[in-house]
C-alpha atoms as a PDB file:
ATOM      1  CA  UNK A   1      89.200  61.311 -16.687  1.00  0.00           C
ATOM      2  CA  UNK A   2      89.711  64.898 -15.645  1.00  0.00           C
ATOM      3  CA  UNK A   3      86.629  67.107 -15.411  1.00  0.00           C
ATOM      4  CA  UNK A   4      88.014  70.032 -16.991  1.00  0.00           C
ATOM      5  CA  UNK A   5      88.352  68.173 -19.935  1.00  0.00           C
ATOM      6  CA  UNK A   6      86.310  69.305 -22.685  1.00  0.00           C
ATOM      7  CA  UNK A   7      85.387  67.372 -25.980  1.00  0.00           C
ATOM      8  CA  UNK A   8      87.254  68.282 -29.191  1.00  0.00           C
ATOM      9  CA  UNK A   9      86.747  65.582 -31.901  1.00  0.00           C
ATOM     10  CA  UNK A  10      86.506  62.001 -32.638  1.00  0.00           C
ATOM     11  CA  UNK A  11      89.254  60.085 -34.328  1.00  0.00           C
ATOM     12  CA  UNK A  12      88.460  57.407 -36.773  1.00  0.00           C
ATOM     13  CA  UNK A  13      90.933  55.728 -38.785  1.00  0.00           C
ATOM     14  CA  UNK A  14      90.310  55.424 -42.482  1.00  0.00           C
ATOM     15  CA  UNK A  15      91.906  54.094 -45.667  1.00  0.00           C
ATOM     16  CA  UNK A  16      91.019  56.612 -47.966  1.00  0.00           C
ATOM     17  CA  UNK A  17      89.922  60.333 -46.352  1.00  0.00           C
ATOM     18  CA  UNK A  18      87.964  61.464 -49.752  1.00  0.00           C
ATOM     19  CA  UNK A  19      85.998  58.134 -49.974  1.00  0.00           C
ATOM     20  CA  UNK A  20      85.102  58.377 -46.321  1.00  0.00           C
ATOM     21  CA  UNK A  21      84.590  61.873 -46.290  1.00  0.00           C
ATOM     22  CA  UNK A  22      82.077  61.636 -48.732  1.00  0.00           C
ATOM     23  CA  UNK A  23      79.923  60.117 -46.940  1.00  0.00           C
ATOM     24  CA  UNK A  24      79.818  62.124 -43.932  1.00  0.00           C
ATOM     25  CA  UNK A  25      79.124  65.011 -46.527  1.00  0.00           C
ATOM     26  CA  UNK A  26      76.552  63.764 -47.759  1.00  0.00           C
ATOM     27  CA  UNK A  27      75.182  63.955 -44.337  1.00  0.00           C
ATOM     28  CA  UNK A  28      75.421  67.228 -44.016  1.00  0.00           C
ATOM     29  CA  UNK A  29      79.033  67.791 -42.627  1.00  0.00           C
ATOM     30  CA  UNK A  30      81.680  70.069 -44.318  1.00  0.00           C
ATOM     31  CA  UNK A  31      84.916  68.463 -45.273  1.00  0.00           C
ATOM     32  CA  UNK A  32      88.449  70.686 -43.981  1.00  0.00           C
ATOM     33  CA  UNK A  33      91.398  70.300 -46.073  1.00  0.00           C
ATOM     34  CA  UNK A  34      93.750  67.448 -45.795  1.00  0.00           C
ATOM     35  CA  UNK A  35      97.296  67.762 -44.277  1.00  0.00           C
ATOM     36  CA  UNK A  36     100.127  65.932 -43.557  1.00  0.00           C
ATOM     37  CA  UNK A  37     101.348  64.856 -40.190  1.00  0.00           C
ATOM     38  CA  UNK A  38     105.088  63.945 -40.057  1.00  0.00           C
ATOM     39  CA  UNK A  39     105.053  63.165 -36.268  1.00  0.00           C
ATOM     40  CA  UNK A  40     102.430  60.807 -36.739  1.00  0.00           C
ATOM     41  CA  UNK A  41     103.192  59.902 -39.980  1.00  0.00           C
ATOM     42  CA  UNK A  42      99.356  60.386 -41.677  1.00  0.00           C
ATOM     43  CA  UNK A  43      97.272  62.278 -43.757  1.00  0.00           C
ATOM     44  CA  UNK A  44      94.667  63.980 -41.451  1.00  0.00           C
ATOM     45  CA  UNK A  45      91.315  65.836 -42.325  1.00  0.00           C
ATOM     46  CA  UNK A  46      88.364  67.534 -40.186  1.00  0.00           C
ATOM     47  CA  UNK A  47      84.940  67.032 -41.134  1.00  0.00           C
ATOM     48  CA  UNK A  48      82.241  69.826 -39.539  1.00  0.00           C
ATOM     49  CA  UNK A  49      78.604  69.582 -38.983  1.00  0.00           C
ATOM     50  CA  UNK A  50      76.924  72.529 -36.665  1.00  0.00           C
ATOM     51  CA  UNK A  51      75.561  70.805 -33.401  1.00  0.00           C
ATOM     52  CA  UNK A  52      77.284  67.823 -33.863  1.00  0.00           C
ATOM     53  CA  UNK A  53      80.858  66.228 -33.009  1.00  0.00           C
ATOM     54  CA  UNK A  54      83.977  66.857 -35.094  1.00  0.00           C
ATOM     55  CA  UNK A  55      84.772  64.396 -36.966  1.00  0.00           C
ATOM     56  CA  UNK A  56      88.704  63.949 -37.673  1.00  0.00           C
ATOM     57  CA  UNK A  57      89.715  60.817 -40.739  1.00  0.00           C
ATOM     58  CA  UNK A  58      93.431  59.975 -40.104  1.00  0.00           C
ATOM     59  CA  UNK A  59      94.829  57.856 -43.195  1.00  0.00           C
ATOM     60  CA  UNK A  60      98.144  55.973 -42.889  1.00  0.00           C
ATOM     61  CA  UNK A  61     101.194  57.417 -44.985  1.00  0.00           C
ATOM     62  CA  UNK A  62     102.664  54.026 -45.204  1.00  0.00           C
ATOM     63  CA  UNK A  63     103.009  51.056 -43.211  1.00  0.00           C
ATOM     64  CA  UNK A  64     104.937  52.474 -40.627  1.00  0.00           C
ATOM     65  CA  UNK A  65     102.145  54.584 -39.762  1.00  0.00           C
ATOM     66  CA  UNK A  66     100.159  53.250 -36.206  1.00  0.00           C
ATOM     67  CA  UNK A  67      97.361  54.042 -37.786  1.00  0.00           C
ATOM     68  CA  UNK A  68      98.043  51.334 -40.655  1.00  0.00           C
ATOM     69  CA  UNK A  69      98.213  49.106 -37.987  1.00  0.00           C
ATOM     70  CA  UNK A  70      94.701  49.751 -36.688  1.00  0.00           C
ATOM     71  CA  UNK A  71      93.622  49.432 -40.449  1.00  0.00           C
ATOM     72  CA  UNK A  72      95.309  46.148 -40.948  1.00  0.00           C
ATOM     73  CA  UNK A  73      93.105  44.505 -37.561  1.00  0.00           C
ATOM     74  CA  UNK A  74      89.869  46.549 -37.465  1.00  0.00           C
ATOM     75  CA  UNK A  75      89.094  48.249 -40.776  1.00  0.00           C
ATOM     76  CA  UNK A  76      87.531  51.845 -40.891  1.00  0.00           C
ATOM     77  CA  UNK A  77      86.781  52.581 -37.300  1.00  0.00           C
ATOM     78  CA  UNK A  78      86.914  55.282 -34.510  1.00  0.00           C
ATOM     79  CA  UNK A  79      89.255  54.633 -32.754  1.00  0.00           C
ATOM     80  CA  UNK A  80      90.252  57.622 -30.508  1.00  0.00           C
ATOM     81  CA  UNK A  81      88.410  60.402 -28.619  1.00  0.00           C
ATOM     82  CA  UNK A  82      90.159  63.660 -28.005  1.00  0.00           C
ATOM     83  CA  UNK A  83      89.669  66.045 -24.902  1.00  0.00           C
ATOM     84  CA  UNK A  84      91.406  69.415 -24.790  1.00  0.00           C
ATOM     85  CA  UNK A  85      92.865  70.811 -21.595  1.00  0.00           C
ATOM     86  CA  UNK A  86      94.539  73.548 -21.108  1.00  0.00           C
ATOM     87  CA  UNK A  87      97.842  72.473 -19.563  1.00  0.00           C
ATOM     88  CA  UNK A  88      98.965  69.042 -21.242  1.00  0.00           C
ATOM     89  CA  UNK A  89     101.805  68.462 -19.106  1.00  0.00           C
ATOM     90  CA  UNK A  90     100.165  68.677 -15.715  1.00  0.00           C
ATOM     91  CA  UNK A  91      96.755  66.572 -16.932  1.00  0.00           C
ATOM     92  CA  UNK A  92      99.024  63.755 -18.752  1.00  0.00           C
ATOM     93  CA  UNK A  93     100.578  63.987 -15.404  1.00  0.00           C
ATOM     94  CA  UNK A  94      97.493  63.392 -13.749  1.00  0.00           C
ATOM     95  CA  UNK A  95      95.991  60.851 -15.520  1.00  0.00           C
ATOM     96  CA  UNK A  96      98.688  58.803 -15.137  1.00  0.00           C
ATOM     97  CA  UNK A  97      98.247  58.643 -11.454  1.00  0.00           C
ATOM     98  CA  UNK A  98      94.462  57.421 -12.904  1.00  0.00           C
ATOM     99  CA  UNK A  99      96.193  54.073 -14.620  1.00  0.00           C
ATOM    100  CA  UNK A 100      96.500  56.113 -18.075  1.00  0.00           C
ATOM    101  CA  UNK A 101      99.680  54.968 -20.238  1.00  0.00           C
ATOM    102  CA  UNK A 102     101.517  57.791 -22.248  1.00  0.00           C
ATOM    103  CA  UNK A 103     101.977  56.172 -25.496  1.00  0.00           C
ATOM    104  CA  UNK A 104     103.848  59.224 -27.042  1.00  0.00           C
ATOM    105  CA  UNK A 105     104.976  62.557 -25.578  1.00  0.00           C
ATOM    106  CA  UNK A 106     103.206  65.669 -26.261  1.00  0.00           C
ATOM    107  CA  UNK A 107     104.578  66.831 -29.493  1.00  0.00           C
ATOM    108  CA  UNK A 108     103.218  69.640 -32.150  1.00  0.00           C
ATOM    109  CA  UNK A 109     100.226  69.024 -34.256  1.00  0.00           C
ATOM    110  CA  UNK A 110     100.045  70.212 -37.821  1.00  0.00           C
ATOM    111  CA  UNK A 111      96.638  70.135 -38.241  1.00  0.00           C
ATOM    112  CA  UNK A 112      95.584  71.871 -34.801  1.00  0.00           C
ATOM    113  CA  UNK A 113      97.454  74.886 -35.292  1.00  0.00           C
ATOM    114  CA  UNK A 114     100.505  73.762 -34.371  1.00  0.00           C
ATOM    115  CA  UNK A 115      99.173  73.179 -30.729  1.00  0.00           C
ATOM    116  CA  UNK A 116     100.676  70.221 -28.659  1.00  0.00           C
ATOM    117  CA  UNK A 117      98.843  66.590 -28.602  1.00  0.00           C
ATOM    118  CA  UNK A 118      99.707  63.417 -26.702  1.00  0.00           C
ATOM    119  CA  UNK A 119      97.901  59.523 -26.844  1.00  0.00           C
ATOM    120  CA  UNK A 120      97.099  57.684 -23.358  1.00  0.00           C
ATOM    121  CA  UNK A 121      95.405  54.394 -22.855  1.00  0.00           C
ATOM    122  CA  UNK A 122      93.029  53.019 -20.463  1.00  0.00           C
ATOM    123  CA  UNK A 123      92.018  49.429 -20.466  1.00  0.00           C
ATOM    124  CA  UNK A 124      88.770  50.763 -19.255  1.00  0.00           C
ATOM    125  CA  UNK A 125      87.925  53.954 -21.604  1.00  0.00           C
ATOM    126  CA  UNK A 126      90.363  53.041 -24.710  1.00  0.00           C
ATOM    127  CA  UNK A 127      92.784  55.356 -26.272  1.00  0.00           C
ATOM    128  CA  UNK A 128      92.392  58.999 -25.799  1.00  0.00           C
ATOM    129  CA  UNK A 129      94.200  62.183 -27.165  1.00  0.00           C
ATOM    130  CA  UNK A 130      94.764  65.438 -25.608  1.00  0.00           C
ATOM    131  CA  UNK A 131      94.873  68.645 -27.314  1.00  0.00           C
ATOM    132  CA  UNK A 132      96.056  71.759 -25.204  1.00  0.00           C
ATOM    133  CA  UNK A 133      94.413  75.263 -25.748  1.00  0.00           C
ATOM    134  CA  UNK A 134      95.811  78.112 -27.619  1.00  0.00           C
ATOM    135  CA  UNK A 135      95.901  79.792 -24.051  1.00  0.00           C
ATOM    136  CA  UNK A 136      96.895  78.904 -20.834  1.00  0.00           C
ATOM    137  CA  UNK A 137      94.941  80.732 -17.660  1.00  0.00           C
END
């Protein structure tokens, strides 16, 4: 990976975001509101918790969602870590000269602000997401 990565969240594929969510309240986290993702075709919600990771519960639309998919083989399970940069382009770029596969383009996220996110895969660190920064230096 690229050392100016930083951690942003963990992905973990659900079923149902309230019955999950309520169990990482009851651990002490704070749950976000839910939104819709078009793009990626799933309902999507943050979970907070101060000094510990962000948790983010992606629940498939339909079937057509990829995340349905992951449902349908693994049940409830993380399944992603996400890493923000600040330039997408030039670390997807990079990474692929590292053996990542781009398994979709960078494309707007509606619930990160609008800000651009793309998938890779490594058969040695798993599926990862990018998120770029509000603000390029």
């Amino acid at each position: 990976m690229l050392e100016e990565m930083s951690f942003h969240h963990i992905g973990v594929a659900v079923f149902d975001i309230d019955a999950t969510a309520s169990m990482y309240v009851a651990a002490g986290y704070v749950q976000g509101e839910t939104t819709y993702d078009p793009i990626q075709n799933v309902h999507i919600c943050f979970l907070h918790k101060e000094g510990m990771p962000v948790i983010e519960l992606l629940a498939p639309n339909d079937e057509s969602s990829p995340v349905y998919k992951i449902l349908e083989r693994n049940g409830v399970t993380p399944y992603h870590c996400c890493y923000e940069v600040t330039d997408i382009d030039e670390a997807v770029a990079r990474l692929r000269k590292m053996r990542y596969v781009a398994t979709s383009k960078p494309v707007p996220a509606v619930a990160i602000e609008g800000r651009r996110v793309c998938f890779l895969f490594n058969k040695k660190v798993g599926l990862i997401e990018l998120v770029e920064t509000n603000k390029k230096d």
